[in-house]
Each structure stands twice: as structure tokens, then as C-alpha cells.
Protein backbone atom coordinates (compact mmCIF):
# COMPACT_ATOMS: atom_id res chain seq x y z
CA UNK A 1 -11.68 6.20 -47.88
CA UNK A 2 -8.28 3.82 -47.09
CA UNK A 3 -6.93 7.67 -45.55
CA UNK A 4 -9.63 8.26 -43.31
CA UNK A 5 -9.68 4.32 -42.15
CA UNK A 6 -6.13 4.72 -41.39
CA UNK A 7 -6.40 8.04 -39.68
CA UNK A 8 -9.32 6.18 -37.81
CA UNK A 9 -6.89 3.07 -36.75
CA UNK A 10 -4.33 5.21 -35.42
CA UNK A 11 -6.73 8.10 -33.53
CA UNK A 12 -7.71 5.21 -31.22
CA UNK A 13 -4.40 3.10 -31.41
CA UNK A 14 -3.08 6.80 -29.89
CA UNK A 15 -6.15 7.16 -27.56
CA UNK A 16 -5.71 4.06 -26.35
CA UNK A 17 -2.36 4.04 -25.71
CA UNK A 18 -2.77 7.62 -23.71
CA UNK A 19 -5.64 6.61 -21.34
CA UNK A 20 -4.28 3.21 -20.51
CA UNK A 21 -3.59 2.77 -16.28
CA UNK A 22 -0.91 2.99 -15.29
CA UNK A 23 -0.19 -0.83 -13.72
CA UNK A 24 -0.53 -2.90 -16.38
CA UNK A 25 -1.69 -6.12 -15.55
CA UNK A 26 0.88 -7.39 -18.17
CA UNK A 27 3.95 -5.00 -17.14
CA UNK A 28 7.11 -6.78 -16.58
CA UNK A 29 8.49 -6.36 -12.80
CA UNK A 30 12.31 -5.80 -12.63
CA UNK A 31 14.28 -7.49 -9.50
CA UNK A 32 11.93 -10.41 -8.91
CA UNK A 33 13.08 -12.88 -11.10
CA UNK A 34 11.27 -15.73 -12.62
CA UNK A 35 9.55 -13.24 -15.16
CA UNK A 36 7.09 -12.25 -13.44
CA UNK A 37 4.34 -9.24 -14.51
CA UNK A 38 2.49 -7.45 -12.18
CA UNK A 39 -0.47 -9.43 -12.23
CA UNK A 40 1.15 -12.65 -11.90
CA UNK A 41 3.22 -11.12 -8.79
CA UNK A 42 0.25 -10.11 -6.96
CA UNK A 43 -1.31 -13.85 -7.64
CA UNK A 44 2.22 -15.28 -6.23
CA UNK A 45 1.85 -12.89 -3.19
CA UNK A 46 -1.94 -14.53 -2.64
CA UNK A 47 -3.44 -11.29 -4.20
CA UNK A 48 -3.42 -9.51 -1.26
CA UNK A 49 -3.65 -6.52 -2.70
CA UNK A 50 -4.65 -4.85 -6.35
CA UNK A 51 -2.02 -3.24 -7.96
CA UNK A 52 -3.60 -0.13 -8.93
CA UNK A 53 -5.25 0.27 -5.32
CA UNK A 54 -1.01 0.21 -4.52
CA UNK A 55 -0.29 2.89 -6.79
CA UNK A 56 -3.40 5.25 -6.28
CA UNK A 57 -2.72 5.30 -2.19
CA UNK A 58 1.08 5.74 -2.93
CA UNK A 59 -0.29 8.84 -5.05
CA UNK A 60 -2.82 9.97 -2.31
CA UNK A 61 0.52 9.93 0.23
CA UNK A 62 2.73 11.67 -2.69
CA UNK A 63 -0.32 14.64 -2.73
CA UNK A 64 0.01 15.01 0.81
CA UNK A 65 3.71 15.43 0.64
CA UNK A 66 3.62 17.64 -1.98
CA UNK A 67 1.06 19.77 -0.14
CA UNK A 68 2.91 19.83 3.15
CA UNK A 69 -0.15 18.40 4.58
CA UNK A 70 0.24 16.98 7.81
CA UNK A 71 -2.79 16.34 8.69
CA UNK A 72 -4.01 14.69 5.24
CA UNK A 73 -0.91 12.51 5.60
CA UNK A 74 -1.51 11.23 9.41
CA UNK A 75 -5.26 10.25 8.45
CA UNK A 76 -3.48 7.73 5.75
CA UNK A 77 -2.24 5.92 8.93
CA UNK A 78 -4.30 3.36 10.21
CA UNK A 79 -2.41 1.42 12.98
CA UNK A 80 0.57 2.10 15.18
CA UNK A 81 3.11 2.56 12.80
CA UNK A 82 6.26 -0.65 13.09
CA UNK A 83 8.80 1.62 12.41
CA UNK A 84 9.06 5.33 13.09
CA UNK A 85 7.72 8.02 15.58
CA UNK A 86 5.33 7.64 17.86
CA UNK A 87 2.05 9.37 16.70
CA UNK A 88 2.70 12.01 19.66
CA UNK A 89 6.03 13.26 17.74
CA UNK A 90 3.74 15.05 15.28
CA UNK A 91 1.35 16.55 17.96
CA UNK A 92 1.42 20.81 17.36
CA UNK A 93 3.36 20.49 14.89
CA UNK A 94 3.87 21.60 10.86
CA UNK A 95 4.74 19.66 8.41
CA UNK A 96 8.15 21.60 8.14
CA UNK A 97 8.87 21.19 11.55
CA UNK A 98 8.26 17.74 11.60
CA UNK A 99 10.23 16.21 8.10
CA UNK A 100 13.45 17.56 7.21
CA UNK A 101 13.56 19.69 3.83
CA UNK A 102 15.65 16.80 1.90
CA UNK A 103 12.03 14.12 2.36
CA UNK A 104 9.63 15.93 -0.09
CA UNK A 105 12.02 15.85 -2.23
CA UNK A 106 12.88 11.82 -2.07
CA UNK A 107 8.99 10.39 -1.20
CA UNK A 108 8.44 12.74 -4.71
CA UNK A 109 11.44 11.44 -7.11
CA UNK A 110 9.44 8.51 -8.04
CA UNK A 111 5.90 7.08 -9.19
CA UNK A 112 4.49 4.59 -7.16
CA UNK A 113 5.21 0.63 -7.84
CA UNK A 114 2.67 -1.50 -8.50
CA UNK A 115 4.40 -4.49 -6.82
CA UNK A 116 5.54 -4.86 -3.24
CA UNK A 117 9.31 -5.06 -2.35
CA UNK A 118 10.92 -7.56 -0.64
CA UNK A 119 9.45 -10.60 1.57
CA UNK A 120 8.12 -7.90 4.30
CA UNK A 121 5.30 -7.03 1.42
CA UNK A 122 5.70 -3.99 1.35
CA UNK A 123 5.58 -0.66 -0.90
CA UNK A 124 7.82 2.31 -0.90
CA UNK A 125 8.27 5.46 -1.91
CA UNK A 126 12.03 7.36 -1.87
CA UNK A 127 14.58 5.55 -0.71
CA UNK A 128 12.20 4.15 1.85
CA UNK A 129 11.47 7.09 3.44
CA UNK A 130 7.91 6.14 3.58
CA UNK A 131 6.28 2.56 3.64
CA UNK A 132 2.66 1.48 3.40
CA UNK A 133 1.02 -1.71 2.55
CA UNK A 134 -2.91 -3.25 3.78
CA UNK A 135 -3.24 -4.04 7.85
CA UNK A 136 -2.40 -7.44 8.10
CA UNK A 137 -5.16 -9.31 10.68
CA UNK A 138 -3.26 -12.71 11.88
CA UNK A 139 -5.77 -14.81 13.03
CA UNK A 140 -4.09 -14.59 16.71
CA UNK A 141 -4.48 -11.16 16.55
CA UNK A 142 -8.36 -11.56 16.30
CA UNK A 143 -8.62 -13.97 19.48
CA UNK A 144 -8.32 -11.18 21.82
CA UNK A 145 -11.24 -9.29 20.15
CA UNK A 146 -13.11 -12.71 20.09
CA UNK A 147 -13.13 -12.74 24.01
CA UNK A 148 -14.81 -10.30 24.33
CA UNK A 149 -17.71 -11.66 23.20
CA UNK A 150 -19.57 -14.15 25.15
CA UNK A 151 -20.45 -17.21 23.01
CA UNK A 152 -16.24 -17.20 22.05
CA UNK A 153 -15.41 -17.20 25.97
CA UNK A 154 -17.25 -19.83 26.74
CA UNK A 155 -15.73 -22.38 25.03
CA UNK A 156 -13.15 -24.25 25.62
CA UNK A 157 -9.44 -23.51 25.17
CA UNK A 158 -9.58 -26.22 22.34
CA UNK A 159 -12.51 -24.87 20.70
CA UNK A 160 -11.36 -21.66 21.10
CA UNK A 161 -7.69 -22.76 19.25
CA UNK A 162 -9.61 -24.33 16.33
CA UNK A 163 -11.80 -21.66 15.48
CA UNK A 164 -8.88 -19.63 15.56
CA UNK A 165 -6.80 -21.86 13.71
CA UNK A 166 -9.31 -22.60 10.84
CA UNK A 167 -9.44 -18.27 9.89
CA UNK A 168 -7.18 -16.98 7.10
CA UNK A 169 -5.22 -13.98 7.03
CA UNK A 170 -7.33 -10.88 6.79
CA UNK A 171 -6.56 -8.07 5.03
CA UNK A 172 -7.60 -4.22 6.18
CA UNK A 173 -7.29 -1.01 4.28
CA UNK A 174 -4.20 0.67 3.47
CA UNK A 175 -2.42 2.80 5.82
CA UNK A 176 1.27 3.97 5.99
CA UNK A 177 3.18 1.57 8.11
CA UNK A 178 6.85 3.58 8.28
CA UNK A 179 8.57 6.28 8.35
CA UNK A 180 11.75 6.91 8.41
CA UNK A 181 12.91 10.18 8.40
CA UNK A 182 11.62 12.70 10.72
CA UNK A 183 13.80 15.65 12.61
């Protein structure tokens, strides 16, 4: 009876161990100092972002890469990307004639972080070869769509300033925000 307890234990000690996710809430994070885990990270960051949401969409870009897919890769950016080629750059074109042969290789050496790098927040895969993170909405950047509605326009430049003023940082889905290497 003791045997088959045992064998029991350690069948789901095993399972357990092979189904667990990948970003740990409790896995240490190397580089940051002060001890932090991944959890605690993405509460010092403001939890702008859930760590496993970070490592699934670096794994959706990594798929795309691997597959040479162009077009699957393009639809993971959202916005105007800050560093990089213009979206035009990739118009009639393949994925080999667009990324040297030495990226697949580099965005595909390593699993996705959990964590952010760096004060820009934001993730990486290669050598930076690729970046991605969630739109950042400053609350500046929503006055302009404000004015266009009526009941915003209206008011006065003060009012207008302290609505503004009193929004927090919004955060969109995740897109790809650089890349880097291109021919």
C-alpha cells in the first residue's frame, strides 16, 4: 500500500512539474537587481502587462519567423513601428527578400522573457532584432481624438487640460514595435 502511495506522490509531483507555465510567477529575474521574481517585476513596472501574455506573443512572432510568414508577422504590428522600416519596405515582397538569412536564426536562439528589458519596457527576442511590448496611450495622445467629439471641444482650454490631466496611462494590445534588421 506505502508503494503504490509513493508511486502516487511522485506521478503527480512529475505531472506537475511537466505541465507547469512557463513564467513562473515566482521565477527569479537575472540583471534587475533587488531580487526581484517575475511577478514582483511586473507589479514594480505598474503591471502593465502579464507575463505569460509577454511570452505567448513573443511565441506567436517566433511561429511566424519560423514559418517565413510575412504576412502573419506584419498583422502582429499594431502601430507605426519607432524603430525600423517603414511598413511600405515590405510591400511585394517575401519574407526572404525582406530579412537577411542570419535573422531567423537569432529572433529563434531564444525563448521568450517574461520580463521587459531595460527602462524603455520593452521585450526582445535575438539580440534585439525584434522588439514588442503593449501600445502605450499617453493621455496627450488621446486629446486629439477627444476633439473630435463635440461635448470635449466645447470646453474650455482649462477644462479640456484637466480632463486630460486626470486620465492614466492606457495600455493597448501587443504589437511589434522594432525591427532591426532588414536588407
Amino acid at each position: 500500500m506505502i508503494k503504490k502511495l509513493l508511486i502516487l506522490v511522485l506521478g503527480l509531483l512529475w505531472c506537475n512539474v511537466g505541465f507547469a507555465e512557463y513564467c513562473n510567477d515566482d521565477d527569479p529575474i537575472e540583471g534587475v537587481g533587488n531580487d526581484h521574481t517575475v511577478k514582483s517585476y511586473a507589479e514594480y513596472l505598474g503591471n502593465y502587462y502579464v507575463p505569460e501574455e509577454a511570452y505567448k506573443f513573443g511565441l506567436e512572432i517566433q511561429d511566424a519567423v519560423k514559418n517565413k510568414d510575412l504576412d502573419k508577422l506584419l498583422s502582429l504590428i499594431k502601430d507605426d513601428l519607432i524603430s525600423g522600416p517603414k511598413m511600405s519596405f515590405f510591400d511585394n515582397k517575401t519574407y526572404d527578400e525582406a530579412f537577411p538569412v542570419t535573422f531567423r536564426g537569432a529572433v529563434l536562439m531564444n525563448k521568450p522573457e517574461c520580463s521587459p528589458v531595460g527602462s524603455a519596457r520593452g521585450f526582445i527576442l535575438g539580440n534585439g532584432q525584434i522588439w514588442y511590448d503593449k501600445i502605450k496611450y499617453q493621455p496627450w495622445d488621446l486629446q486629439k481624438d477627444l476633439m473630435k467629439h463635440k461635448w470635449f471641444s466645447n470646453l474650455s482650454k482649462h477644462e479640456q487640460i484637466t480632463i486630460v490631466r486626470d486620465i492614466d496611462t492606457i495600455y493597448g494590445p501587443w504589437t511589434i514595435t522594432r525591427i532591426t534588421e532588414t536588407k
